[in-house]
C-alpha atoms as a PDB file:
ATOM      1  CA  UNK A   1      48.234  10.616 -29.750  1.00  0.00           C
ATOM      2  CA  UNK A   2      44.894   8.657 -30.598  1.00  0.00           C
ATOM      3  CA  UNK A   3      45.712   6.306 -27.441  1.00  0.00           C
ATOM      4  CA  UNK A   4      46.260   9.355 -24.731  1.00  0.00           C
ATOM      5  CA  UNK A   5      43.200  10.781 -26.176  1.00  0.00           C
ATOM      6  CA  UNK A   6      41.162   7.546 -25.398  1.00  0.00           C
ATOM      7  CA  UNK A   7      42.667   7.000 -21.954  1.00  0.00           C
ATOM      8  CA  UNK A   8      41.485  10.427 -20.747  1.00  0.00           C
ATOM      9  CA  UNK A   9      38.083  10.817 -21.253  1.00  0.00           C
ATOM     10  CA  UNK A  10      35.982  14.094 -20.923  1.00  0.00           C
ATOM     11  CA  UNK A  11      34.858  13.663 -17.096  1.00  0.00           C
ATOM     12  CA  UNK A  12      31.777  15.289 -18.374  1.00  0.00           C
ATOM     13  CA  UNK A  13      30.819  12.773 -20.571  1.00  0.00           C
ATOM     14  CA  UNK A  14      31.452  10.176 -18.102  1.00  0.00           C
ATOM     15  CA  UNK A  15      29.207  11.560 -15.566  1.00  0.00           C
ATOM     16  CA  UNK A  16      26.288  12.040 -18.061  1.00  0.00           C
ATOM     17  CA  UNK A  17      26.443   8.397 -18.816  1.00  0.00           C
ATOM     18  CA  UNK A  18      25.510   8.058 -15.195  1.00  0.00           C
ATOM     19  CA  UNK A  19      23.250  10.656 -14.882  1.00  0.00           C
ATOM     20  CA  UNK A  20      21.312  10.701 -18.326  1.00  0.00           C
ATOM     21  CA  UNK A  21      18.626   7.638 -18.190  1.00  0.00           C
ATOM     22  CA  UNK A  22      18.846   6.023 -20.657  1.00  0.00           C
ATOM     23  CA  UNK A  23      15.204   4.724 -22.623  1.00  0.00           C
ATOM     24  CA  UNK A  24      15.309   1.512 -20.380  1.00  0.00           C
ATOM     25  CA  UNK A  25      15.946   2.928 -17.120  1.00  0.00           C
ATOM     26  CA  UNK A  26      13.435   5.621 -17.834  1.00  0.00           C
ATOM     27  CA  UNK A  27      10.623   3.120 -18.900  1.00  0.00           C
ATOM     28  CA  UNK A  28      11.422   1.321 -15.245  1.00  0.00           C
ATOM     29  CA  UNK A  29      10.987   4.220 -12.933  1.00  0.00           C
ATOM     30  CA  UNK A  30       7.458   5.087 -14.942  1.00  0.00           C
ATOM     31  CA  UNK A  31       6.666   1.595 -14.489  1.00  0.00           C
ATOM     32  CA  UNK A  32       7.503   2.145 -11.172  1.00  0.00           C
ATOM     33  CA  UNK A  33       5.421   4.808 -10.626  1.00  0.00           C
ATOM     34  CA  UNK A  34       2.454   3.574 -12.263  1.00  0.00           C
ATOM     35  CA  UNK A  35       3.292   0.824  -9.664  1.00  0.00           C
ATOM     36  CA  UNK A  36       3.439   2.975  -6.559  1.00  0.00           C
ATOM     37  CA  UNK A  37       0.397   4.752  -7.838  1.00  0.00           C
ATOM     38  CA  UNK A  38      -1.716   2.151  -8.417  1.00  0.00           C
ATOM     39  CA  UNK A  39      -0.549   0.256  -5.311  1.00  0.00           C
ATOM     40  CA  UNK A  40      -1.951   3.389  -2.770  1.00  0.00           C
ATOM     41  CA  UNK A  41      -4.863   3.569  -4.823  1.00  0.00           C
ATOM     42  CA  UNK A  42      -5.657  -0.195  -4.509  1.00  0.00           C
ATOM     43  CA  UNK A  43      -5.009   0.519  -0.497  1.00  0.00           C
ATOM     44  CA  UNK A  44      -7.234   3.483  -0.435  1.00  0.00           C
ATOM     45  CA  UNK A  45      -9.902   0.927  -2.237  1.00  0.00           C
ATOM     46  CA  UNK A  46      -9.128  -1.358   0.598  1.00  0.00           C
ATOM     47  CA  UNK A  47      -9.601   0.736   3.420  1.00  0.00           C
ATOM     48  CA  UNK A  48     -12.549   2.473   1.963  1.00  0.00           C
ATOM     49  CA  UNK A  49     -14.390  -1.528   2.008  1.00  0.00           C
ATOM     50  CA  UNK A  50     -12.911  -1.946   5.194  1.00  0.00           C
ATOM     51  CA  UNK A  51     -14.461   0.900   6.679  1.00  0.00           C
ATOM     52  CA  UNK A  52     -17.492   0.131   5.476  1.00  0.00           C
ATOM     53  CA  UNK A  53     -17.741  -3.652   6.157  1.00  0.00           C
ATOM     54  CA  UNK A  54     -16.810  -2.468   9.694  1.00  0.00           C
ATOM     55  CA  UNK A  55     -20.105  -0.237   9.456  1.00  0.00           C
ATOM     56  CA  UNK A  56     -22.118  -2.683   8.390  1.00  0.00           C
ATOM     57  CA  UNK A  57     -21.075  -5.314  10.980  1.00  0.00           C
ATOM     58  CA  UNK A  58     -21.879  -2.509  13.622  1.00  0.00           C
ATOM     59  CA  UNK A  59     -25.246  -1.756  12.536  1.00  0.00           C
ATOM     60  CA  UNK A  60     -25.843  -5.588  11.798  1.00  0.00           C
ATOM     61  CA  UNK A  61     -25.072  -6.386  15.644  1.00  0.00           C
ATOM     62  CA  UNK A  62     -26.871  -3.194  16.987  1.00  0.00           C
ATOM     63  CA  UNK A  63     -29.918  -4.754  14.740  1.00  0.00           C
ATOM     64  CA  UNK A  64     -29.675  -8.043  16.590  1.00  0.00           C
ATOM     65  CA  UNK A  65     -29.775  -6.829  19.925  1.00  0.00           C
ATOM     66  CA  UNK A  66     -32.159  -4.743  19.239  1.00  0.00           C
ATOM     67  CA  UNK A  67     -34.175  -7.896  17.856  1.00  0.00           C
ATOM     68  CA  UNK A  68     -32.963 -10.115  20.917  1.00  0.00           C
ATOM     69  CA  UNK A  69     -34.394  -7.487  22.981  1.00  0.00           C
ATOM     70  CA  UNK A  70     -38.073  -7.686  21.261  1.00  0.00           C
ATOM     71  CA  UNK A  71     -38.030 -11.104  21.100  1.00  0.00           C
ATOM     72  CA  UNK A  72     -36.893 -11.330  24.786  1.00  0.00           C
ATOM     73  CA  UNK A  73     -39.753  -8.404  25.442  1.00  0.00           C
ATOM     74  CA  UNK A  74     -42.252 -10.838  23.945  1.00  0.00           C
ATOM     75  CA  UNK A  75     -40.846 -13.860  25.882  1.00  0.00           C
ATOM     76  CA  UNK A  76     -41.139 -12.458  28.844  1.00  0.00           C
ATOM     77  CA  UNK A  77     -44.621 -13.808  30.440  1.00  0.00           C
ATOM     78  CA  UNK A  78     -43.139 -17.023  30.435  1.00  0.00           C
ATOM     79  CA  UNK A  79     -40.700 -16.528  32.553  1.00  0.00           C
ATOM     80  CA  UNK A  80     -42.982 -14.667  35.019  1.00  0.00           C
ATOM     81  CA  UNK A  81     -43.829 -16.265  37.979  1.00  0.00           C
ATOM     82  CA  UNK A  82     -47.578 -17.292  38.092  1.00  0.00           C
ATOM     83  CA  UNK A  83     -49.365 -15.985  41.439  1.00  0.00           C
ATOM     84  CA  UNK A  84     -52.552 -18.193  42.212  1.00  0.00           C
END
């Protein structure tokens, strides 16, 4: 009797094995959420620099133009022709 008893077990025990996490498998998936959390906040860090890197290499070329256009301003009696 001991045997048959062991050969059938309770199918509800058997599926909370599988479904019950056990203290490892738990520990992973928090893991893996701090993971996927810090990973998208890292990315939001990222684009946030990127963003403003791309700013500051706008305003850095509209400030050279604007100073190639002064300088060229100032320049420009030398490339006028003379009239005698």
């Amino acid at each position: 009797m001991l045997q048959s008893a062991a050969q059938t077990p309770d199918p509800d025990d058997e599926r909370s094995i599988y479904t019950s996490p056990t203290p490892v498998s738990r520990s992973l998936k928090a893991d893996n959420v701090k993971e996927i959390y810090f990973k998208a906040y890292i990315e939001e860090k990222i684009e946030i620099s990127r963003k403003e890197l791309e700013e500051d290499l706008h305003q850095n070329r509209l400030r050279a133009v604007e100073q190639a256009l002064e300088d060229a301003k100032k320049e420009s009696w030398m490339y006028k022709p003379i009239d005698f």
